[in-house]
N, C-alpha and C. Protein backbone atom coordinates (compact mmCIF):
# COMPACT_ATOMS: atom_id res chain seq x y z
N UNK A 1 -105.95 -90.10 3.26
CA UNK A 1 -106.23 -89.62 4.60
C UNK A 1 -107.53 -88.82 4.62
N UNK A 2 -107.87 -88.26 3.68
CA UNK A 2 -109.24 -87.13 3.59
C UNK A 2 -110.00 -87.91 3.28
N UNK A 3 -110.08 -89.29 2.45
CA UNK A 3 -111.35 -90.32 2.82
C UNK A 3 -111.46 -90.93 3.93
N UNK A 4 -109.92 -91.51 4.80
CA UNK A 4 -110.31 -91.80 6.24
C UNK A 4 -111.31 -90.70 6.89
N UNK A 5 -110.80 -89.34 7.09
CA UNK A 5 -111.12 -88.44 7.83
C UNK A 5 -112.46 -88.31 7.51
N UNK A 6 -113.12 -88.24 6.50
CA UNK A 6 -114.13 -87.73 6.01
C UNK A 6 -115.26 -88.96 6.74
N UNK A 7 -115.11 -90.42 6.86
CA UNK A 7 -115.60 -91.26 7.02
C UNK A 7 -115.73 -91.99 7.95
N UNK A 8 -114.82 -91.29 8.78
CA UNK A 8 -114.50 -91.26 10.18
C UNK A 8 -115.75 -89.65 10.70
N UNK A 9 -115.73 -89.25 10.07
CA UNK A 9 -116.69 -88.00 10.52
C UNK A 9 -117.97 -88.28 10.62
N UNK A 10 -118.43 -89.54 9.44
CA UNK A 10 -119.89 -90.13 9.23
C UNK A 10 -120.03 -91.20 10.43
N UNK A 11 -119.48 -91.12 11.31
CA UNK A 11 -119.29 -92.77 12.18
C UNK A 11 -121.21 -92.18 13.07
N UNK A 12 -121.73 -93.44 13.12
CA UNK A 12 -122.67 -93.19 14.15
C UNK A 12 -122.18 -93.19 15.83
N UNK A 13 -120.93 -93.52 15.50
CA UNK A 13 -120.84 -93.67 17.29
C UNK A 13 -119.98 -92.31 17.77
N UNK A 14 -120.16 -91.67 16.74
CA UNK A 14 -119.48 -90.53 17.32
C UNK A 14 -120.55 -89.70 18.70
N UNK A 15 -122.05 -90.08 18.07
CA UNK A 15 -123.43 -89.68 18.67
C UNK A 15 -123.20 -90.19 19.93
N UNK A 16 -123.01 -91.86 19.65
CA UNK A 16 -123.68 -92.58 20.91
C UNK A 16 -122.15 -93.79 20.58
N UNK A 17 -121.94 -94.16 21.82
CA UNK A 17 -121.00 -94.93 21.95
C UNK A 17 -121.11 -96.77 21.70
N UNK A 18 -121.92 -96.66 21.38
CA UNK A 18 -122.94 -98.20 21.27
C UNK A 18 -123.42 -98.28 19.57
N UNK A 19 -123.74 -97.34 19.34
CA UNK A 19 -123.85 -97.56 17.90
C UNK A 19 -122.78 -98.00 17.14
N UNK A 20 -123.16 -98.70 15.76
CA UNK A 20 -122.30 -98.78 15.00
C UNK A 20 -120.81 -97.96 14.71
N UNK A 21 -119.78 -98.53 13.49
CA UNK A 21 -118.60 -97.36 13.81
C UNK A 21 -118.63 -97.22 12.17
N UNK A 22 -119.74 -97.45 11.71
CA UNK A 22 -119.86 -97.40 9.89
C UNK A 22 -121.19 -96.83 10.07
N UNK A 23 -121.12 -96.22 8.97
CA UNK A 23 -123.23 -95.48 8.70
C UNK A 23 -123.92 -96.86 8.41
N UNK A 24 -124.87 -96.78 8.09
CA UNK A 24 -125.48 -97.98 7.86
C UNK A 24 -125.65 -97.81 5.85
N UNK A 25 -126.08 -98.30 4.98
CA UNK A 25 -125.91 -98.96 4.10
C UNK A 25 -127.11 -97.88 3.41
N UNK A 26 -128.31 -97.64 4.06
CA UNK A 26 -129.33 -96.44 3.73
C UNK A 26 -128.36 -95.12 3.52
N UNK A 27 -127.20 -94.81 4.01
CA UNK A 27 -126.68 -93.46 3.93
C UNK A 27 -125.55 -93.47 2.96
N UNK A 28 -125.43 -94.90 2.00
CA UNK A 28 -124.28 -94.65 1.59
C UNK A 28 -123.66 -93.84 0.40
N UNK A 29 -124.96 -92.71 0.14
CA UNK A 29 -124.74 -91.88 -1.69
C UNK A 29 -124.49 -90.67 -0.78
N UNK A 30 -125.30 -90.30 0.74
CA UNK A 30 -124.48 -89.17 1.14
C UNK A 30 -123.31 -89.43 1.92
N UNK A 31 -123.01 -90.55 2.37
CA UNK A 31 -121.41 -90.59 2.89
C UNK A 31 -120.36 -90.69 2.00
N UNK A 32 -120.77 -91.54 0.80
CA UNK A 32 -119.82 -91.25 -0.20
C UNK A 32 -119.70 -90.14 -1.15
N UNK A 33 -120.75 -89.33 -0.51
CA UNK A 33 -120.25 -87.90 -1.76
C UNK A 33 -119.84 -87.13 -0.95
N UNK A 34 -119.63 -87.00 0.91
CA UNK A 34 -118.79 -86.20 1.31
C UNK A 34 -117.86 -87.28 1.29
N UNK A 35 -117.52 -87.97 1.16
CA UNK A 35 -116.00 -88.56 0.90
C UNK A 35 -115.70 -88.52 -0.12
N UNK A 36 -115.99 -88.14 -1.02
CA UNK A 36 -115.77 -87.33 -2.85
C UNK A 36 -115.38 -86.01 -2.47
N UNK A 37 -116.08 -85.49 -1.91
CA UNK A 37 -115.67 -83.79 -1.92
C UNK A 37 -114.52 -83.57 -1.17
N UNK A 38 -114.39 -84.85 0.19
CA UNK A 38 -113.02 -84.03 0.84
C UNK A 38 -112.17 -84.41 0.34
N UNK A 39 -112.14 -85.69 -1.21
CA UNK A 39 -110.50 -86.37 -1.42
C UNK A 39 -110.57 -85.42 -2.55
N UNK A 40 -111.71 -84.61 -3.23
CA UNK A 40 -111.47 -83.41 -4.28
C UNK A 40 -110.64 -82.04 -3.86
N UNK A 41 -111.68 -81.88 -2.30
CA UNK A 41 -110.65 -80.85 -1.93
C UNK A 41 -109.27 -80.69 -1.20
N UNK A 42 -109.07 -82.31 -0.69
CA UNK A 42 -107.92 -81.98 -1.14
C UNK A 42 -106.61 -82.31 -1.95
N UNK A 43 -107.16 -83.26 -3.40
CA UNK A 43 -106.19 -82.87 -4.12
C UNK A 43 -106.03 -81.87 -4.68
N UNK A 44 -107.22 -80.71 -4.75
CA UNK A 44 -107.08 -78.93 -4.87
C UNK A 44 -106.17 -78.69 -4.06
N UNK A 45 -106.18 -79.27 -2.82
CA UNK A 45 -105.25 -78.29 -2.40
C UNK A 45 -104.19 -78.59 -2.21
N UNK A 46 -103.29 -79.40 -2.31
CA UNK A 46 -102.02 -79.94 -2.58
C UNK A 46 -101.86 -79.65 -3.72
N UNK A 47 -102.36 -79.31 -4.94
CA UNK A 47 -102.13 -78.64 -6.17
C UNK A 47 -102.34 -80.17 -7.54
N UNK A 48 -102.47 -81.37 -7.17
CA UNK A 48 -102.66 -82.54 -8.11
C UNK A 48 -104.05 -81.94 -8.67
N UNK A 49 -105.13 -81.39 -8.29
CA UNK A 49 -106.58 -81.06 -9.32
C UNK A 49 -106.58 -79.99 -9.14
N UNK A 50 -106.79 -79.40 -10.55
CA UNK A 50 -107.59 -77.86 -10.87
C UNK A 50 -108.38 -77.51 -9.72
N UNK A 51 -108.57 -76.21 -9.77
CA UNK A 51 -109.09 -75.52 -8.40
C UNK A 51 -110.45 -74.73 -9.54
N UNK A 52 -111.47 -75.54 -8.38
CA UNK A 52 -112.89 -75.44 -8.97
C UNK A 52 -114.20 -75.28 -7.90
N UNK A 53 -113.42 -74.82 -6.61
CA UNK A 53 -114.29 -75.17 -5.54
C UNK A 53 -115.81 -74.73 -5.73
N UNK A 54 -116.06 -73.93 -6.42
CA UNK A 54 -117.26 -73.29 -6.75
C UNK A 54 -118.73 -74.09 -7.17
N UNK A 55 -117.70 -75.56 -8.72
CA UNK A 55 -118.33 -76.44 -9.10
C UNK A 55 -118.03 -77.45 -8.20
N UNK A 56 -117.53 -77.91 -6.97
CA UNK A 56 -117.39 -78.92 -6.73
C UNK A 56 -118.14 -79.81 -6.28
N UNK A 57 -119.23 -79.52 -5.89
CA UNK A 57 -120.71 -79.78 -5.65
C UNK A 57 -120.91 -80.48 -7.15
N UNK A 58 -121.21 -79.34 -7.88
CA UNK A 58 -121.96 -79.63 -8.96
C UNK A 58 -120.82 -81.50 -9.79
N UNK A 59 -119.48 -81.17 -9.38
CA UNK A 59 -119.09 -81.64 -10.33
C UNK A 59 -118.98 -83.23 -9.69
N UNK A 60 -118.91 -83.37 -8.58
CA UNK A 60 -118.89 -84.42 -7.70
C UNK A 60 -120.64 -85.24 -8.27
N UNK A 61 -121.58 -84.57 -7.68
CA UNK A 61 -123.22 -85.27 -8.09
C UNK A 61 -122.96 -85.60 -9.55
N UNK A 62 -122.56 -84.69 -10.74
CA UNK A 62 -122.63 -85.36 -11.79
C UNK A 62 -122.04 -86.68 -11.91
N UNK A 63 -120.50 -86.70 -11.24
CA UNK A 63 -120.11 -88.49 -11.41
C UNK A 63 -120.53 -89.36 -10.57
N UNK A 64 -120.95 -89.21 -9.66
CA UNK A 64 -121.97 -90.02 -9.24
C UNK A 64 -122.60 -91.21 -9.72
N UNK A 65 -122.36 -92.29 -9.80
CA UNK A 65 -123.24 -93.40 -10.14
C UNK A 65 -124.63 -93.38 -9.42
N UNK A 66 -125.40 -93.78 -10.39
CA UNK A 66 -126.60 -94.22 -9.87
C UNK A 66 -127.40 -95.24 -10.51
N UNK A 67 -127.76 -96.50 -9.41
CA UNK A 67 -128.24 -97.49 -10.19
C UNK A 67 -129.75 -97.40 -11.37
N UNK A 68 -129.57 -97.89 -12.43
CA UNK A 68 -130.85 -98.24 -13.01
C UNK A 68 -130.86 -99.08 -13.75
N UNK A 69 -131.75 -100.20 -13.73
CA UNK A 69 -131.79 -101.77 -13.80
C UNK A 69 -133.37 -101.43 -14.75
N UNK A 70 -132.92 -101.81 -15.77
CA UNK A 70 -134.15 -102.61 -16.48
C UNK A 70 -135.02 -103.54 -16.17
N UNK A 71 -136.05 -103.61 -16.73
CA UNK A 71 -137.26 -104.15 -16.00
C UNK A 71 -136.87 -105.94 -16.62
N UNK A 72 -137.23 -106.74 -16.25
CA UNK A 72 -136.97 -108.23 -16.71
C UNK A 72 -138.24 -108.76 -17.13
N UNK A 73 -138.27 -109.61 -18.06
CA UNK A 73 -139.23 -110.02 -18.55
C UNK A 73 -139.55 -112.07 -18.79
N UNK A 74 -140.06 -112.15 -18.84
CA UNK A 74 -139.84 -114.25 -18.50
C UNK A 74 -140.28 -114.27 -20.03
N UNK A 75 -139.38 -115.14 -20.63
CA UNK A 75 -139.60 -115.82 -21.91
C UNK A 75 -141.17 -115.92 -22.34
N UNK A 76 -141.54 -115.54 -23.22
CA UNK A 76 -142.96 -116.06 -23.18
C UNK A 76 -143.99 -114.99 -23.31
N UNK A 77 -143.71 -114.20 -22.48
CA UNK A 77 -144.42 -113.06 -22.14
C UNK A 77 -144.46 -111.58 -23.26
């Protein structure tokens, strides 16, 4: 429910009623890291995860994926 909610909070049409009802695809490392932080805070707070609110920032960006793709090279070269 705290990733619905959270992602439901990112909707563009909350702005404007015509826009989209998803962010667009450019926003998706900050919509998905507030939808990291609210399903962190709240399994803090139902008591399933250690209570760390302090790092939760920090600890959320560290798992974070982020792409990096090696450069390709053509046979030959």
């Amino acid at each position: 429910m705290a990733a619905a909610m959270a992602l439901a909070g990112s909707s563009p049409a909350l702005g404007n009623p015509a826009a989209p009802l998803l962010p667009s695809l450019e926003e998706i490392r900050k919509v998905s890291r507030q939808i990291a932080l609210a399903v962190a805070a709240e399994a803090q707070r139902v008591g399933v995860a250690r209570a760390s609110s302090k790092e939760l920032d920090r600890l959320v960006e560290e798992k974070m994926w982020t792409p990096r793709y090696v450069g390709l090279r053509r046979r030959g070269d």
